[in-house]
Protein backbone atom coordinates (compact mmCIF):
# COMPACT_ATOMS: atom_id res chain seq x y z
CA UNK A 1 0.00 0.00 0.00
CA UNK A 2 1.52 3.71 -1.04
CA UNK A 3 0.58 6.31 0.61
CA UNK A 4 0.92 9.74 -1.11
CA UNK A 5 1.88 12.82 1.39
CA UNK A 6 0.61 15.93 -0.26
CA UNK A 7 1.48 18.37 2.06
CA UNK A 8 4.22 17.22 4.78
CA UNK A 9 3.89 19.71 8.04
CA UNK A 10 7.54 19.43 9.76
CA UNK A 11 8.15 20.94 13.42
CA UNK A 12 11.20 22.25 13.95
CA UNK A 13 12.27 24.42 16.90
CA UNK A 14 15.26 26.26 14.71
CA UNK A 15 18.06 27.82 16.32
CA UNK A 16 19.16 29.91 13.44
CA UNK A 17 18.44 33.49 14.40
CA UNK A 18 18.77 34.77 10.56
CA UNK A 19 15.30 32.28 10.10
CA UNK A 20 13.26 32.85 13.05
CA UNK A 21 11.40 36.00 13.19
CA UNK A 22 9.13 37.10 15.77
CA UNK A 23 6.30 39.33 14.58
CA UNK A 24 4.25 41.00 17.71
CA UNK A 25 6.69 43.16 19.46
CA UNK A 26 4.00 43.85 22.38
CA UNK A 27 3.22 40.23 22.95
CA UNK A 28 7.29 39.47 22.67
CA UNK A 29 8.85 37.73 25.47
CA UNK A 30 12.41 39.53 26.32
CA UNK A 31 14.36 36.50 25.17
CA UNK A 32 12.17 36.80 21.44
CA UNK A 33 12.81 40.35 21.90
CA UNK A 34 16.63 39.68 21.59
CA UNK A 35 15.72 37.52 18.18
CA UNK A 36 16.55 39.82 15.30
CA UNK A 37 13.48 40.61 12.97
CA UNK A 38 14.22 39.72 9.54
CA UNK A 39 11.09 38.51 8.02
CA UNK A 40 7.16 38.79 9.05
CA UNK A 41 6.18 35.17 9.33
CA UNK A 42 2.80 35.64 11.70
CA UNK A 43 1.25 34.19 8.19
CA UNK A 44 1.92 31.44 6.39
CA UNK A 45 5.01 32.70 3.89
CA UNK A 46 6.95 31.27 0.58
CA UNK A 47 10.27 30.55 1.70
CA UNK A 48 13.30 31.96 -0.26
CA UNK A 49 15.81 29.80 -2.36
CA UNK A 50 18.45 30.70 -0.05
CA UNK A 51 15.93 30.03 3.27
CA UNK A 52 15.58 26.47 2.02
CA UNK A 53 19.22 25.90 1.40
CA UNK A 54 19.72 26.81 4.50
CA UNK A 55 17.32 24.78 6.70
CA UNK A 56 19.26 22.26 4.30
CA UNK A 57 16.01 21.41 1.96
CA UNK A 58 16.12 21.15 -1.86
CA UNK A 59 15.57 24.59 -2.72
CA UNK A 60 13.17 23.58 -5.77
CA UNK A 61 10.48 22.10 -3.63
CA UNK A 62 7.45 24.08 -2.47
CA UNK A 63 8.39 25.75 0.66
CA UNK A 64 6.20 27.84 3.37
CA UNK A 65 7.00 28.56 6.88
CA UNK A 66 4.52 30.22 9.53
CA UNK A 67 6.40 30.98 12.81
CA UNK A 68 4.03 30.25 15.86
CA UNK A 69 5.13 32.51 18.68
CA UNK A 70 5.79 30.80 22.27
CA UNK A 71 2.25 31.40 23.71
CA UNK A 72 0.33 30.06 20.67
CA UNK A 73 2.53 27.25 20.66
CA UNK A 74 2.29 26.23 23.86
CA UNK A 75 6.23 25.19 23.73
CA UNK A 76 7.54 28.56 25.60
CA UNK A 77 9.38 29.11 22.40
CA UNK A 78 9.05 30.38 19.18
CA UNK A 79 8.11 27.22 16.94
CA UNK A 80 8.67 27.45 13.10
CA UNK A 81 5.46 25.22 11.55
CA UNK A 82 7.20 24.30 7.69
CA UNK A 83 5.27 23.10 5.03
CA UNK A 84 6.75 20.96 2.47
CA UNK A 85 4.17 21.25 -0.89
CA UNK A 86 4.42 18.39 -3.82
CA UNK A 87 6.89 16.52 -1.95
CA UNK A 88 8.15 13.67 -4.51
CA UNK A 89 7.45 10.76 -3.45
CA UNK A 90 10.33 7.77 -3.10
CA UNK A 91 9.21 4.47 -4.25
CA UNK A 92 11.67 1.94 -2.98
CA UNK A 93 9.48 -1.47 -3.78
CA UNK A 94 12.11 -4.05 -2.08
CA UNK A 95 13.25 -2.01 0.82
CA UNK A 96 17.02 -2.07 0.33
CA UNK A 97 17.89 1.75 0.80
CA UNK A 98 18.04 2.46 -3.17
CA UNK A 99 14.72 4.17 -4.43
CA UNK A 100 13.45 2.23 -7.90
CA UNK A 101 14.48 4.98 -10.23
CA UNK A 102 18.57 4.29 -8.69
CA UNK A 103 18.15 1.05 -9.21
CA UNK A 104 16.34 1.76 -13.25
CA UNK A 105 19.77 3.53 -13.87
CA UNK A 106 22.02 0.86 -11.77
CA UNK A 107 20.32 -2.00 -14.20
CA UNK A 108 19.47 -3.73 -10.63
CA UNK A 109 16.13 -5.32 -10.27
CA UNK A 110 14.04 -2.78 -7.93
CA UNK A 111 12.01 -5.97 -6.40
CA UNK A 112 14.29 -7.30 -5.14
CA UNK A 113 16.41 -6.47 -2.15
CA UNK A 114 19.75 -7.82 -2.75
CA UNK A 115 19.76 -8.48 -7.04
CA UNK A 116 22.87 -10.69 -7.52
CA UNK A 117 21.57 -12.89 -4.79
CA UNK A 118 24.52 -13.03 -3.05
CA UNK A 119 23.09 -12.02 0.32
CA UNK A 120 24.50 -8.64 0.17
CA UNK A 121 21.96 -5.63 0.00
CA UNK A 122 21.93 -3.47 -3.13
CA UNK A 123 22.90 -0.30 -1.15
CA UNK A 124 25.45 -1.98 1.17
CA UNK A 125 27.39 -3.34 -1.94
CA UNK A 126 27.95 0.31 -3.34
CA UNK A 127 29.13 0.92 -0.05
CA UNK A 128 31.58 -1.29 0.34
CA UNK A 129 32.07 -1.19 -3.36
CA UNK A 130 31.23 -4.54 -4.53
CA UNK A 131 29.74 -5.81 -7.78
CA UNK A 132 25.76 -5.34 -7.78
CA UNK A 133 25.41 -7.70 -10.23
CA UNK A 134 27.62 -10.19 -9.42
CA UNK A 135 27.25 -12.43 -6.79
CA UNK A 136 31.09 -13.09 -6.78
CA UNK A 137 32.80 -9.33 -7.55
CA UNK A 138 36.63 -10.75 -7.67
CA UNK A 139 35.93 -13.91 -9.59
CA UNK A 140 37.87 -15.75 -7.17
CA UNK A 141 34.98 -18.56 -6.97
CA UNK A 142 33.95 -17.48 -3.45
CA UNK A 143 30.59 -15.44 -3.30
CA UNK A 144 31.09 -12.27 -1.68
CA UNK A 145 29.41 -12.35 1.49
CA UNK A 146 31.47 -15.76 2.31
CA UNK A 147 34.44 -13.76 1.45
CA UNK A 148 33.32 -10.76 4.32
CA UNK A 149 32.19 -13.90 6.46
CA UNK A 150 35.63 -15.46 6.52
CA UNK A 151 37.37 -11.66 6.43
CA UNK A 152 38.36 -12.01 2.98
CA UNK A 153 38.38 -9.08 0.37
CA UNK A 154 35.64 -9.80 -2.45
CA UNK A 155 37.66 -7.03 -4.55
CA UNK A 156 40.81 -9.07 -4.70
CA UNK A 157 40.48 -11.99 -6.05
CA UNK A 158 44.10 -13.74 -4.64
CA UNK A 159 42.48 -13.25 -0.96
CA UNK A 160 40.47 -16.43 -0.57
CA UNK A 161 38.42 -18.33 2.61
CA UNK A 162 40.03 -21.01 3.85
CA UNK A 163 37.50 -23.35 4.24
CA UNK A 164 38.01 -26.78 5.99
């Protein structure tokens, strides 16, 4: 079952003072008081390519922020509500850490968790920079999770298991 998010609401108590901006100097507390105004945010606001770079999100998304101040948020702090609009969504049908559309341009199979069958994951063998498609990456005749089993490398193919 996929569930589609729409409109993703993220609380985030920021502690970047260039972001947070506190809007109703009468109803201020003197710590928000201190808390540089830079932008109105007592509505609901499009966030700036440069704001979303620097709450780290993709700046291309759909962005708004609405600052709750401390008494409406019932935090004693000023709480920044962001709204993340036409989030895209990541299908990753076998679970294994690589969305399907990495795995389309990989040439694994996105059904299946660990494609060489080796029983290695798809995403832990480009971490440890073994063959995805291979189930031996060395081609030294021993898969490559025997060869991390027995502490063998499965990129050189003169280390081999001893097995007795």
């Amino acid at each position: 079952m996929v569930i589609i998010i729409i409109g993703l609401v993220v609380f985030l108590i920021i502690q970047k003072p260039s972001v947070i901006a506190p809007v109703k100097e009468s109803i201020l507390s003197e710590e928000e008081k201190k808390i540089p105004l830079i932008r109105d945010f007592s509505k609901e606001q499009e966030l700036s390519k440069e704001e979303k770079e620097e709450l780290g999100l993709d700046p291309n998304l759909e962005v708004t922020m609405r600052i709750l101040l401390a008494e409406e948020s019932g935090l004693g702090a000023p709480t920044p509500i962001i709204t993340i609009k036409n989030q895209p969504q990541i299908i990753d049908a076998d679970q294994d850490g690589l969305s399907d559309e990495e795995e389309i341009k990989l040439e694994t199979d996105p059904t299946k968790w660990d494609t060489d069958g080796d029983g290695i994951g798809d995403k832990d063998e480009i971490r440890m920079g073994t063959d995805l498609l291979k189930a031996d990456t060395d081609g030294d005749g021993f898969e490559d999770s025997l060869e991390f089993k027995f502490g063998t490398d499965p990129l050189d193919p003169q280390s081999k298991p001893i097995i007795k």
